[in-house]
PDB file of N, CA and C in Angstrom:
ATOM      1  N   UNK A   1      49.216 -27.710  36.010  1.00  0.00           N
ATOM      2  CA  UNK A   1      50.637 -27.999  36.066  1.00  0.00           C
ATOM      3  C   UNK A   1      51.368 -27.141  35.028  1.00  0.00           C
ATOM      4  N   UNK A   2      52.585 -26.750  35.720  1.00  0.00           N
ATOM      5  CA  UNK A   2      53.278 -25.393  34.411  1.00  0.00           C
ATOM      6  C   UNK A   2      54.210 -26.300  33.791  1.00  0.00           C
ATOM      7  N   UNK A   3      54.315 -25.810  32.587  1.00  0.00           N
ATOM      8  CA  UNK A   3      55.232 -26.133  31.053  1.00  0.00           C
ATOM      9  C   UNK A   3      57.275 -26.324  32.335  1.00  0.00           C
ATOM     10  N   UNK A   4      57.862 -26.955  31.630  1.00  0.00           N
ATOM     11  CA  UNK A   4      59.192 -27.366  31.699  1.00  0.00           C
ATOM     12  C   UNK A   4      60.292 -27.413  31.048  1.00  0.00           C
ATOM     13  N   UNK A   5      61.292 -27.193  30.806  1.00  0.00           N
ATOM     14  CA  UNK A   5      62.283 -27.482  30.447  1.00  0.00           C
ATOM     15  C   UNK A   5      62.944 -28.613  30.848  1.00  0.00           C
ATOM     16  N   UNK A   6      63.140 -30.045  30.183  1.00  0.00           N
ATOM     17  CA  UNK A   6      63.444 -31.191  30.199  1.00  0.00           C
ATOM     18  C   UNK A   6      65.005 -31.239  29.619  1.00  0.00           C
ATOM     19  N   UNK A   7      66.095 -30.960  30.342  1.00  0.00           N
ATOM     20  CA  UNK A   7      67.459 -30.907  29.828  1.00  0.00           C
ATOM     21  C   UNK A   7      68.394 -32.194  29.967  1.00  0.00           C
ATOM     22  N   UNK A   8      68.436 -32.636  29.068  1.00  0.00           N
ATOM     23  CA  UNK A   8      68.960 -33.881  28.624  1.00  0.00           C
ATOM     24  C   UNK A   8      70.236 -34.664  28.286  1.00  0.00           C
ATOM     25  N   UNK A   9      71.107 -35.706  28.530  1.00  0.00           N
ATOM     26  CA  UNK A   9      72.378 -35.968  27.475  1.00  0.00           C
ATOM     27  C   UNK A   9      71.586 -37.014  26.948  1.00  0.00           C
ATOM     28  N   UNK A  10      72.341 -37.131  25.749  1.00  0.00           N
ATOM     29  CA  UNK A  10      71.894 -38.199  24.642  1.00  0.00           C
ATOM     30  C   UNK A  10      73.119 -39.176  24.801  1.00  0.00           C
ATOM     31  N   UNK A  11      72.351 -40.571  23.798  1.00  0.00           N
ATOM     32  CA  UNK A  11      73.059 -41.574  24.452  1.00  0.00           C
ATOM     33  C   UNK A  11      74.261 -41.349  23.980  1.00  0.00           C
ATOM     34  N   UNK A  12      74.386 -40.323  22.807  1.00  0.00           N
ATOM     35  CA  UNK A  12      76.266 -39.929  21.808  1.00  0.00           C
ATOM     36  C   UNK A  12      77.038 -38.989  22.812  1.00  0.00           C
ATOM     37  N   UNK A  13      76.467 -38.524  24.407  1.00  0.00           N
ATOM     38  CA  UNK A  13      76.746 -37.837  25.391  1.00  0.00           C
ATOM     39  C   UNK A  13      76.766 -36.376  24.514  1.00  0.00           C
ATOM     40  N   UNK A  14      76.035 -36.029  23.988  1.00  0.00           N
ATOM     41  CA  UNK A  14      75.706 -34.482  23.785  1.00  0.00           C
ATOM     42  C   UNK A  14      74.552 -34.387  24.495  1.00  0.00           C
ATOM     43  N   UNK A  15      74.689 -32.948  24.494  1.00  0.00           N
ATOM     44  CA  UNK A  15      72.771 -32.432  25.699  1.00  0.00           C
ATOM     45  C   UNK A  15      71.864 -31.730  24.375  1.00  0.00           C
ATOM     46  N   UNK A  16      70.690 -31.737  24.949  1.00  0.00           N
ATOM     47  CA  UNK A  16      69.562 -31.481  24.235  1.00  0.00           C
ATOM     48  C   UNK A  16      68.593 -31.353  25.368  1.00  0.00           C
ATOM     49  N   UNK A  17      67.498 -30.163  25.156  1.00  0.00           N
ATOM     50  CA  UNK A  17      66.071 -30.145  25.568  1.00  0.00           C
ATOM     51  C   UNK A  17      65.318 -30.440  25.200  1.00  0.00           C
ATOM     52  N   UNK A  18      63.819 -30.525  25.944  1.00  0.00           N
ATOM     53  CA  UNK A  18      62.871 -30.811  25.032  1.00  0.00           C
ATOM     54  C   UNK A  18      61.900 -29.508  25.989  1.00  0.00           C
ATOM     55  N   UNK A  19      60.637 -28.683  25.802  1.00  0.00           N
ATOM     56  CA  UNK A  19      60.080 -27.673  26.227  1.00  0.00           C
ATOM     57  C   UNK A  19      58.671 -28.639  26.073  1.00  0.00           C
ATOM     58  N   UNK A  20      58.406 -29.166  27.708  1.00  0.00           N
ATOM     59  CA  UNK A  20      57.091 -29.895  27.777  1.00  0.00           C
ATOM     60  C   UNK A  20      55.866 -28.929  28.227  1.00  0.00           C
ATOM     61  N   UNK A  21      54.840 -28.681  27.815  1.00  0.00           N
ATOM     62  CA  UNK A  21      53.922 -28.801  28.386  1.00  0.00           C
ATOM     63  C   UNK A  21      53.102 -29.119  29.770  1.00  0.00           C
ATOM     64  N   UNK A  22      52.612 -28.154  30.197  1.00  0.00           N
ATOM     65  CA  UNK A  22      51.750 -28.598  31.593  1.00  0.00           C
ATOM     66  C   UNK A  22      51.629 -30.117  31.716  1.00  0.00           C
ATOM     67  N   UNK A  23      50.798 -30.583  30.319  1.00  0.00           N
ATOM     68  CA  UNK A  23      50.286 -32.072  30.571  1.00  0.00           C
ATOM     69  C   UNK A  23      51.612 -33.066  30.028  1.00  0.00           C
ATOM     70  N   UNK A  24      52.718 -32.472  29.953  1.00  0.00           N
ATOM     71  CA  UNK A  24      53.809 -33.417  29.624  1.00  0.00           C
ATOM     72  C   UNK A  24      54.189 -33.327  28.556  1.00  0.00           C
ATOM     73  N   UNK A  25      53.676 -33.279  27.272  1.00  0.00           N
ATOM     74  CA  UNK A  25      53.959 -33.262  25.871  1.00  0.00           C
ATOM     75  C   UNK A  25      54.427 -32.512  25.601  1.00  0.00           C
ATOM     76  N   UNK A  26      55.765 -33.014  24.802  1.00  0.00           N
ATOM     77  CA  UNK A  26      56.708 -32.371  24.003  1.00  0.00           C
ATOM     78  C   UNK A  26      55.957 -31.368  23.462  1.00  0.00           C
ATOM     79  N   UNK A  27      56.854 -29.736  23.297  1.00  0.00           N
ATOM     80  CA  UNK A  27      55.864 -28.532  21.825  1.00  0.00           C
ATOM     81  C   UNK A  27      57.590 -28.194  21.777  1.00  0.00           C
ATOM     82  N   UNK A  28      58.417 -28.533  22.109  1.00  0.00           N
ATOM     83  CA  UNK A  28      59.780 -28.051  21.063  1.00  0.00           C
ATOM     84  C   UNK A  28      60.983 -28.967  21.718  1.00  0.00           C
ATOM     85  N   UNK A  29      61.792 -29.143  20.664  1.00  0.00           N
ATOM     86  CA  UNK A  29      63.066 -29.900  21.001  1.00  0.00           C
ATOM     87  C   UNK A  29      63.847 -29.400  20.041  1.00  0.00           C
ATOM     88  N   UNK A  30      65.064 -29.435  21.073  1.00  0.00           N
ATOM     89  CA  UNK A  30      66.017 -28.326  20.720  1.00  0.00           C
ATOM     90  C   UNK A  30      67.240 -29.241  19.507  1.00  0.00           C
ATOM     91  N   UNK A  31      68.127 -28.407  19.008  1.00  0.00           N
ATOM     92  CA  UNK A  31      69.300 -29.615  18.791  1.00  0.00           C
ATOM     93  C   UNK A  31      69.968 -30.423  19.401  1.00  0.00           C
ATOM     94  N   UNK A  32      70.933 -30.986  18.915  1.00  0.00           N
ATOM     95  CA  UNK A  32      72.065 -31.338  19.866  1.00  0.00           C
ATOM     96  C   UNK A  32      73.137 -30.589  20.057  1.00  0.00           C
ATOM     97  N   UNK A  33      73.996 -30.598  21.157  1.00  0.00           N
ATOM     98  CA  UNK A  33      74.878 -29.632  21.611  1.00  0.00           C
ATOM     99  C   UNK A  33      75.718 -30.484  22.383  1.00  0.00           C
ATOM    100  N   UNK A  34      77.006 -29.636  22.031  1.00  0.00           N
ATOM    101  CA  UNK A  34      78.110 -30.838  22.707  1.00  0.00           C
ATOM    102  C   UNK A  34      78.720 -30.285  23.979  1.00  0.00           C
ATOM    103  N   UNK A  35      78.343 -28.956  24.183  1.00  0.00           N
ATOM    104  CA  UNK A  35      78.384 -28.251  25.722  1.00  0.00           C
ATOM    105  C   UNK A  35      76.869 -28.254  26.532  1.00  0.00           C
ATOM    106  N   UNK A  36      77.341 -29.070  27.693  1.00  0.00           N
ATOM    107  CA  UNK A  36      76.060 -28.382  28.723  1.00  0.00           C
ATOM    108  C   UNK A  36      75.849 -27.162  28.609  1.00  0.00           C
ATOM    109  N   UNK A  37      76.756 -26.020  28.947  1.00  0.00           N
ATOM    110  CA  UNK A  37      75.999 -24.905  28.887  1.00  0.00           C
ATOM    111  C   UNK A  37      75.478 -24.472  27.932  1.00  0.00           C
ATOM    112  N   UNK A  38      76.091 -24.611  26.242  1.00  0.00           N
ATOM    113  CA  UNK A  38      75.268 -24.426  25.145  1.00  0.00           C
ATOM    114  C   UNK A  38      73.860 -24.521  25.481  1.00  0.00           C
ATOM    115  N   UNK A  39      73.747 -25.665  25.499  1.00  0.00           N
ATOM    116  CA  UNK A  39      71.867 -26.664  25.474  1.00  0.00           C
ATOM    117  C   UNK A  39      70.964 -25.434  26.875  1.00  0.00           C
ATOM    118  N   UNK A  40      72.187 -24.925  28.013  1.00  0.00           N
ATOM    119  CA  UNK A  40      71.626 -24.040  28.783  1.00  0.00           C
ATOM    120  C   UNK A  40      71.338 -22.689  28.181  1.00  0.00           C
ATOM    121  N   UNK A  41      72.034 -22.486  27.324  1.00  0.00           N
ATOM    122  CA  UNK A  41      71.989 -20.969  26.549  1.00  0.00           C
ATOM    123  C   UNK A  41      70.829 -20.857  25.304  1.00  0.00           C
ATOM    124  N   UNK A  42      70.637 -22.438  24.501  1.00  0.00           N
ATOM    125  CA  UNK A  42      69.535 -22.497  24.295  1.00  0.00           C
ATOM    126  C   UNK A  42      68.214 -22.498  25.088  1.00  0.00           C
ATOM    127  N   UNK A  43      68.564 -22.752  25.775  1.00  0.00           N
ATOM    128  CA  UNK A  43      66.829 -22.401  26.954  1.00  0.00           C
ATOM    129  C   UNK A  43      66.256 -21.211  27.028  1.00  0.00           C
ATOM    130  N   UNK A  44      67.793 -20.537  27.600  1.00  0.00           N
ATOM    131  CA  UNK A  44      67.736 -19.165  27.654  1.00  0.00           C
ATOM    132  C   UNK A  44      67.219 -18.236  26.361  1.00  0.00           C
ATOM    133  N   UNK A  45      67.626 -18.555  25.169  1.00  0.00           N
ATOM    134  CA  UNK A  45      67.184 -18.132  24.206  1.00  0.00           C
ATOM    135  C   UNK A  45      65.563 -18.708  23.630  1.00  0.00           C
ATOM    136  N   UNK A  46      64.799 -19.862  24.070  1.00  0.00           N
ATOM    137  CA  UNK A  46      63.504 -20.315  24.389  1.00  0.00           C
ATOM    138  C   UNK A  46      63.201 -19.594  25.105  1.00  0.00           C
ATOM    139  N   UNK A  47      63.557 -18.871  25.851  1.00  0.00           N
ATOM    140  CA  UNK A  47      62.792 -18.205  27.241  1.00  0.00           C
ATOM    141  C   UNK A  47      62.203 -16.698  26.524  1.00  0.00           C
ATOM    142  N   UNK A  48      63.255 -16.130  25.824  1.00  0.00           N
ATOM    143  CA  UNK A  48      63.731 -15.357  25.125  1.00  0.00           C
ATOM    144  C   UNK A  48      62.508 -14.583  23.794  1.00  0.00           C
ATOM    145  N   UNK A  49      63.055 -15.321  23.525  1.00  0.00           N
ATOM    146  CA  UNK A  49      62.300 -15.624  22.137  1.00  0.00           C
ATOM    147  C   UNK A  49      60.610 -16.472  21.832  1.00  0.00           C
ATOM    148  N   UNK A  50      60.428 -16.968  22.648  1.00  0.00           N
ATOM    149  CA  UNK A  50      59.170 -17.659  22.611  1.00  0.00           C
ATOM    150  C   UNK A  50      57.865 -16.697  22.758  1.00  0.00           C
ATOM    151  N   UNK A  51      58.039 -15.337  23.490  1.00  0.00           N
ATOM    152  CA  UNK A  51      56.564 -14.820  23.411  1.00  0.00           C
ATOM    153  C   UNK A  51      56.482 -14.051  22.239  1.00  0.00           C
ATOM    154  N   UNK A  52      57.670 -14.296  21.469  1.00  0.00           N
ATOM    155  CA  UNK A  52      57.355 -12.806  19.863  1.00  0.00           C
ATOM    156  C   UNK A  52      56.817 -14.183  18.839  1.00  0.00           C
ATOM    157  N   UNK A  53      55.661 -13.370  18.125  1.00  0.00           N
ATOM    158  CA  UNK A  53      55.135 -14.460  17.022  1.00  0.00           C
ATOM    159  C   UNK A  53      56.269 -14.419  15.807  1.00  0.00           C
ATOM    160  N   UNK A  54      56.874 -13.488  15.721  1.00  0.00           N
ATOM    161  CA  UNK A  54      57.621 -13.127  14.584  1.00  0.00           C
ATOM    162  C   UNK A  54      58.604 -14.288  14.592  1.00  0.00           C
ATOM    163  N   UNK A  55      59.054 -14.888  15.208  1.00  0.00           N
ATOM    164  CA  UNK A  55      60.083 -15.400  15.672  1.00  0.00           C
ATOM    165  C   UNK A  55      59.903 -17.188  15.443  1.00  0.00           C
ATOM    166  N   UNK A  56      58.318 -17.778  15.297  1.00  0.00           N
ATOM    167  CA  UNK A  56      58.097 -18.516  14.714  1.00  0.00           C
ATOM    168  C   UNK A  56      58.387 -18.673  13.337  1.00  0.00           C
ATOM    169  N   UNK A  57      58.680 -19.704  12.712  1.00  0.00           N
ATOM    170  CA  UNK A  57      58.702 -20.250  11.282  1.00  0.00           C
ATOM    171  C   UNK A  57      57.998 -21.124  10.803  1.00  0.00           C
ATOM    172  N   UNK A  58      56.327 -20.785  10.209  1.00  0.00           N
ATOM    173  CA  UNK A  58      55.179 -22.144   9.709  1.00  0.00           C
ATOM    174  C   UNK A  58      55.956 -22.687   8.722  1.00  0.00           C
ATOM    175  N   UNK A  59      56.011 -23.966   9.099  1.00  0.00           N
ATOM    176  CA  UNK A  59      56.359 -24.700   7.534  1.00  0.00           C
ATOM    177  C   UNK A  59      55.535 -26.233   7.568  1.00  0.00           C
ATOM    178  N   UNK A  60      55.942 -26.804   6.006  1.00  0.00           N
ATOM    179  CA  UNK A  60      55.151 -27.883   5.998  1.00  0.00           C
ATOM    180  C   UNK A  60      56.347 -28.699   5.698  1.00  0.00           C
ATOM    181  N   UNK A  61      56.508 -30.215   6.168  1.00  0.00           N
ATOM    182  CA  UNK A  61      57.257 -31.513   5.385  1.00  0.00           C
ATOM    183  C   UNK A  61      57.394 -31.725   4.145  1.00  0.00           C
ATOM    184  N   UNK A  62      57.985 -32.743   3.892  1.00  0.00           N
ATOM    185  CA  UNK A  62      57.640 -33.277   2.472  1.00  0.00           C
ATOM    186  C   UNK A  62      56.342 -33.959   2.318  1.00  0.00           C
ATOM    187  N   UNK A  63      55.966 -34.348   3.512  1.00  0.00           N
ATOM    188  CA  UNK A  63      54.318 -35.120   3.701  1.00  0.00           C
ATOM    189  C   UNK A  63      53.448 -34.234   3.911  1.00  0.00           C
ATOM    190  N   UNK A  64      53.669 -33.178   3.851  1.00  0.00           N
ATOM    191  CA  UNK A  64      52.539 -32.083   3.920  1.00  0.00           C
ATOM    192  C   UNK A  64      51.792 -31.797   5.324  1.00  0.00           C
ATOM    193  N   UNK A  65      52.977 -32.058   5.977  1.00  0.00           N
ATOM    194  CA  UNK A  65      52.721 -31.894   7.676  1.00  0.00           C
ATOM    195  C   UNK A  65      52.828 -30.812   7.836  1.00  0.00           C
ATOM    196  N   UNK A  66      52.203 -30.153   8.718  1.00  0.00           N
ATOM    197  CA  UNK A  66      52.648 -28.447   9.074  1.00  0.00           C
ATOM    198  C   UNK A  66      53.612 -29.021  10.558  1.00  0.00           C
ATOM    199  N   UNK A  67      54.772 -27.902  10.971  1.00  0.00           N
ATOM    200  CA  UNK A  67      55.262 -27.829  11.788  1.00  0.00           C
ATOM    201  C   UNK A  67      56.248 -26.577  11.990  1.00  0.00           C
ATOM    202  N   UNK A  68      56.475 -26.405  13.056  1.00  0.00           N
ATOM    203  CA  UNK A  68      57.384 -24.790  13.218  1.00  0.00           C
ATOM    204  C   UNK A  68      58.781 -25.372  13.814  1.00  0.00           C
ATOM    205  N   UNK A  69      58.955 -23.993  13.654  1.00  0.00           N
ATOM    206  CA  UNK A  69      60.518 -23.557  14.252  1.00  0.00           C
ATOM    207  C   UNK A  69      61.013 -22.234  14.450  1.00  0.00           C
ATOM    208  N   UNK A  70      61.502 -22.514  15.944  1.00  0.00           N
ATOM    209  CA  UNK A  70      61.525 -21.360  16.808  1.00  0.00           C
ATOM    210  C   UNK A  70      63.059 -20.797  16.675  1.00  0.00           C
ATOM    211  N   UNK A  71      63.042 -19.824  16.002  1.00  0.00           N
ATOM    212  CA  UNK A  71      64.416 -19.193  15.902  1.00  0.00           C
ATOM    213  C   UNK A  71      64.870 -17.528  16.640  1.00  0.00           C
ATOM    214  N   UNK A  72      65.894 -17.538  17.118  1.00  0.00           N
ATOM    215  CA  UNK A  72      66.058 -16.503  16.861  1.00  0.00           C
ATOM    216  C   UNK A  72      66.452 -15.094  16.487  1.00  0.00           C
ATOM    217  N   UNK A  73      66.923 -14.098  16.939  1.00  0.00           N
ATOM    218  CA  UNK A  73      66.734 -12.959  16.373  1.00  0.00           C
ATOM    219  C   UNK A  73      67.863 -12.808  15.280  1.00  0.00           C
ATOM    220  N   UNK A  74      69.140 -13.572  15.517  1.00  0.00           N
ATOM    221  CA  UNK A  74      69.938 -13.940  14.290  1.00  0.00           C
ATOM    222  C   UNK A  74      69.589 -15.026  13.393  1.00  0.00           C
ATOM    223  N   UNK A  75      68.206 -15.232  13.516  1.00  0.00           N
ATOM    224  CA  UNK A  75      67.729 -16.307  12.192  1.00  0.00           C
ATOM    225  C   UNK A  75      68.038 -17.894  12.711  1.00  0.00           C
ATOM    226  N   UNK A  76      69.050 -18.018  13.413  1.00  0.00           N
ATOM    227  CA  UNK A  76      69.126 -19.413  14.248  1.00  0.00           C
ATOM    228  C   UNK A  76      68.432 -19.795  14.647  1.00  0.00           C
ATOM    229  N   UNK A  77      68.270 -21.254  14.166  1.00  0.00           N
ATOM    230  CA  UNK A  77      66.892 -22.006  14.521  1.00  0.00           C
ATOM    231  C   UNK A  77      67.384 -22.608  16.432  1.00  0.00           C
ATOM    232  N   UNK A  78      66.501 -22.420  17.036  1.00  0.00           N
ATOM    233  CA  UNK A  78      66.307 -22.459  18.711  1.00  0.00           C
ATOM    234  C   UNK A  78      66.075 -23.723  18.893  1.00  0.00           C
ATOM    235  N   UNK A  79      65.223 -24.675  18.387  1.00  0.00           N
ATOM    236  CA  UNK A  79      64.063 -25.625  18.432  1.00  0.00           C
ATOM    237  C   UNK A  79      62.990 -26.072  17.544  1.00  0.00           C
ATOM    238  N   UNK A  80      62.412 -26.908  17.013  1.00  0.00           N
ATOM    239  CA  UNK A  80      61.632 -27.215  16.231  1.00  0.00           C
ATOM    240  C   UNK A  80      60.408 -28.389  16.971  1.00  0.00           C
ATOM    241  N   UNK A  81      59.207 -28.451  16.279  1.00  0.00           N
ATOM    242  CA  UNK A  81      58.246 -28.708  17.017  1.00  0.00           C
ATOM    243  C   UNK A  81      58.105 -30.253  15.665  1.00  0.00           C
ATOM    244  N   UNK A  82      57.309 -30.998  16.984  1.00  0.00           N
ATOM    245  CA  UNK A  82      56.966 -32.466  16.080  1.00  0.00           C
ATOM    246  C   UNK A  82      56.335 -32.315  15.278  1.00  0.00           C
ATOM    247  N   UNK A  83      55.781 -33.015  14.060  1.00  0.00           N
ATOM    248  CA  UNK A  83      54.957 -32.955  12.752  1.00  0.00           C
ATOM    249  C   UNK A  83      53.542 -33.202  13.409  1.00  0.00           C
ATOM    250  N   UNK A  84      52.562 -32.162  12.808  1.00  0.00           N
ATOM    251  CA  UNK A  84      50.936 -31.923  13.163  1.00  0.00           C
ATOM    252  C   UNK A  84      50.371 -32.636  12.165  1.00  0.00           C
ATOM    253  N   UNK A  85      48.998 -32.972  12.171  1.00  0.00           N
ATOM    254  CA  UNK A  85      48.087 -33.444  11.070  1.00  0.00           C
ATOM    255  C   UNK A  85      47.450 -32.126  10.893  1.00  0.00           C
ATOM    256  N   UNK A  86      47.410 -31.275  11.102  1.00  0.00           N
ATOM    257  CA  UNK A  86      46.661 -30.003  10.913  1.00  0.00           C
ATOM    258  C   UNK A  86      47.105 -28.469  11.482  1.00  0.00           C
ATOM    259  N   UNK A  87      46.991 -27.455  10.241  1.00  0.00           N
ATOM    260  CA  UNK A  87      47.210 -26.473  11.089  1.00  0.00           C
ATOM    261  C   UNK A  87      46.550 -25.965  12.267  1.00  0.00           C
ATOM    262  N   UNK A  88      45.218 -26.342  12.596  1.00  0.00           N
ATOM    263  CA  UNK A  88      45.218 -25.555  13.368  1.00  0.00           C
ATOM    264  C   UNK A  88      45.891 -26.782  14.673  1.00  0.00           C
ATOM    265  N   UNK A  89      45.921 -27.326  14.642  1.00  0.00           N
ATOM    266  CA  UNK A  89      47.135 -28.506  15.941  1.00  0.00           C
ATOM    267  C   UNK A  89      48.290 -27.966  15.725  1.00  0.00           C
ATOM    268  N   UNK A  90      48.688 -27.137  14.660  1.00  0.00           N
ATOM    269  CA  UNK A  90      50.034 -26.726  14.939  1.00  0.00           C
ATOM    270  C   UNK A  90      50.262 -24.887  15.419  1.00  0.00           C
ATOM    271  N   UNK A  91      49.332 -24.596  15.465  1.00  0.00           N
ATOM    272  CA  UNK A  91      49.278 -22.788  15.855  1.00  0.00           C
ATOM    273  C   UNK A  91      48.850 -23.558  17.422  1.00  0.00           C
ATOM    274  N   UNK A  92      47.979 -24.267  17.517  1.00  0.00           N
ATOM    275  CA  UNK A  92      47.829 -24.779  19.457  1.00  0.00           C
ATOM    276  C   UNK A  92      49.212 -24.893  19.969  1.00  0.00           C
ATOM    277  N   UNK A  93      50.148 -25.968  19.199  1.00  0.00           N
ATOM    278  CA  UNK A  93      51.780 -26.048  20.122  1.00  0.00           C
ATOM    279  C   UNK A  93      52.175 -25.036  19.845  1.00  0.00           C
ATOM    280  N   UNK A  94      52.099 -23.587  18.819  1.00  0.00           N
ATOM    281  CA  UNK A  94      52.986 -22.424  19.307  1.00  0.00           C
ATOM    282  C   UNK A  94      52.476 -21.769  19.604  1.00  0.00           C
ATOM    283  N   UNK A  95      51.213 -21.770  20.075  1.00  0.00           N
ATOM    284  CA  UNK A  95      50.204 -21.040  21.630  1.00  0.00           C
ATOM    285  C   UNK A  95      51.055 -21.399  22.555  1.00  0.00           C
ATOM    286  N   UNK A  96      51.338 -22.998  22.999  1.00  0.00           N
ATOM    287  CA  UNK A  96      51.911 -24.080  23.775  1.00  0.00           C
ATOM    288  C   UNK A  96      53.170 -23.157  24.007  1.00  0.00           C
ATOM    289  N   UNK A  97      53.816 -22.792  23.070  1.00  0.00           N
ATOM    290  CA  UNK A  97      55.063 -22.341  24.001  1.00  0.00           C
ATOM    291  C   UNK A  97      55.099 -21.368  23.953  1.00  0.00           C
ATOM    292  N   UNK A  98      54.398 -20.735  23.255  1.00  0.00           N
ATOM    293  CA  UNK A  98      54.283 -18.914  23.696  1.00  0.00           C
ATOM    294  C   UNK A  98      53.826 -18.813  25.456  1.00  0.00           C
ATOM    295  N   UNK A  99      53.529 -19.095  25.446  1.00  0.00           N
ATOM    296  CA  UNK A  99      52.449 -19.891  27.082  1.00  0.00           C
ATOM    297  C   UNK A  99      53.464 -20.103  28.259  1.00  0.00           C
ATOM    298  N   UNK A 100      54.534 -21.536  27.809  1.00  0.00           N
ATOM    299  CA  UNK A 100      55.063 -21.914  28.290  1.00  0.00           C
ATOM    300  C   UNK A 100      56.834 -21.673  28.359  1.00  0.00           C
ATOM    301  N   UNK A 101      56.719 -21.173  27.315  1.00  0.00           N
ATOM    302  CA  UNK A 101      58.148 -20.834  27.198  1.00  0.00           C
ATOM    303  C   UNK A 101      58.996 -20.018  27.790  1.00  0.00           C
ATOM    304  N   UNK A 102      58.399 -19.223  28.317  1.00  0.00           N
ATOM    305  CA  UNK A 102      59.204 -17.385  29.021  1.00  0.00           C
ATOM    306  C   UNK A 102      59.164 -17.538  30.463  1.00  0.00           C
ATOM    307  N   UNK A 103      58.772 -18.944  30.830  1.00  0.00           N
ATOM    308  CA  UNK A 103      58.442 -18.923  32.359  1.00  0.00           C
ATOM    309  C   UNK A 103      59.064 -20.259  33.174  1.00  0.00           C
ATOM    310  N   UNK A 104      58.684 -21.297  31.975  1.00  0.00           N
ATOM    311  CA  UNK A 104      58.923 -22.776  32.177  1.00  0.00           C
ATOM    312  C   UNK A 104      60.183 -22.939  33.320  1.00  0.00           C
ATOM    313  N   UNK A 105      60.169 -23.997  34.169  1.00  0.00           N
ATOM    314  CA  UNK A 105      61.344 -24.305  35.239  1.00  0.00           C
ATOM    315  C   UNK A 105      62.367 -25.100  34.525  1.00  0.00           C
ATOM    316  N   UNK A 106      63.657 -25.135  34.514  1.00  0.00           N
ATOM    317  CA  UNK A 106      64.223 -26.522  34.189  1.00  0.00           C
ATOM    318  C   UNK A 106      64.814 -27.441  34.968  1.00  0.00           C
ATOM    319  N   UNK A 107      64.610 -28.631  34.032  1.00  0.00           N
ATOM    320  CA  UNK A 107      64.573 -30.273  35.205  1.00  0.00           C
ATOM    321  C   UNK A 107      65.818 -30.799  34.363  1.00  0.00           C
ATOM    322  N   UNK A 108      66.975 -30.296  34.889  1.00  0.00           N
ATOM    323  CA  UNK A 108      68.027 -30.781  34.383  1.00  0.00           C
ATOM    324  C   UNK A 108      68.427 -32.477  34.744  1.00  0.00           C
ATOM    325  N   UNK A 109      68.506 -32.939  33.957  1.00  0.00           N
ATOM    326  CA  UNK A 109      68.568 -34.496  34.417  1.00  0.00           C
ATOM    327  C   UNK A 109      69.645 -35.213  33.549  1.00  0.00           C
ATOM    328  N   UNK A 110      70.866 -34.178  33.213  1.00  0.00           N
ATOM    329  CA  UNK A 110      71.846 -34.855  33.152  1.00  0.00           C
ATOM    330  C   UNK A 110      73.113 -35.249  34.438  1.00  0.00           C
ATOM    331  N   UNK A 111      72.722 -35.064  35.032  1.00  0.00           N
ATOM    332  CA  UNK A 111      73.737 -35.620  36.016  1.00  0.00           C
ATOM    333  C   UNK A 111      75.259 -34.920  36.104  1.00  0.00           C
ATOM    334  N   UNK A 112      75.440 -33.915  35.600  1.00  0.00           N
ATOM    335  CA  UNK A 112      77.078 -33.273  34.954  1.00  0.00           C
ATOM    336  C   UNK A 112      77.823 -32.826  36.112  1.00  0.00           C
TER     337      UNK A 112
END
């Protein structure tokens, strides 16, 4: 099953994505955005930007979680990925959207 784009309104009626995985699981969620097409232009820039490694950002929490963030080429953060117990669980989700990202369909399910 191929990776997705899950395009969203939130319950404050702003949109947001989330970039699932074949098997469903979240590997990036985007901000919030108070234009549909924004949250669409972020995709576009996931689509974009997701097969260059450069373009990742490793970082750790204050809990010493590793987790990334996908920015791009003006340094703007795109999306950020949930908190890992381990690096190497966190280089797998930005395999995950290197993978999934440049190809993924989107399942727009805000209703607009």
């Amino acid at each position: 099953m191929a990776g997705k784009f899950e395009l969203k309104k939130s319950p404050s009626g702003k949109f947001m994505f989330n970039l699932k995985a074949g098997n469903g699981q979240v590997i990036l969620t985007s901000e919030l955005y108070n234009e549909k097409a924004s949250a669409e232009n972020g995709i576009a820039s996931v689509k974009k930007n997701s097969a260059d490694d450069a373009r990742f950002e490793r970082k750790k929490s204050k809990n010493d979680e590793p987790y990334f963030v996908l920015t791009a080429t003006n340094g703007q953060t795109i999306g950020k990925s949930e908190m890992y117990t381990t690096t190497a669980a966190m280089e797998n989700g930005i395999a995950s959207v290197k993978t999934n990202g440049p190809t993924a369909a989107i399942d727009d399910t805000t209703a607009a």
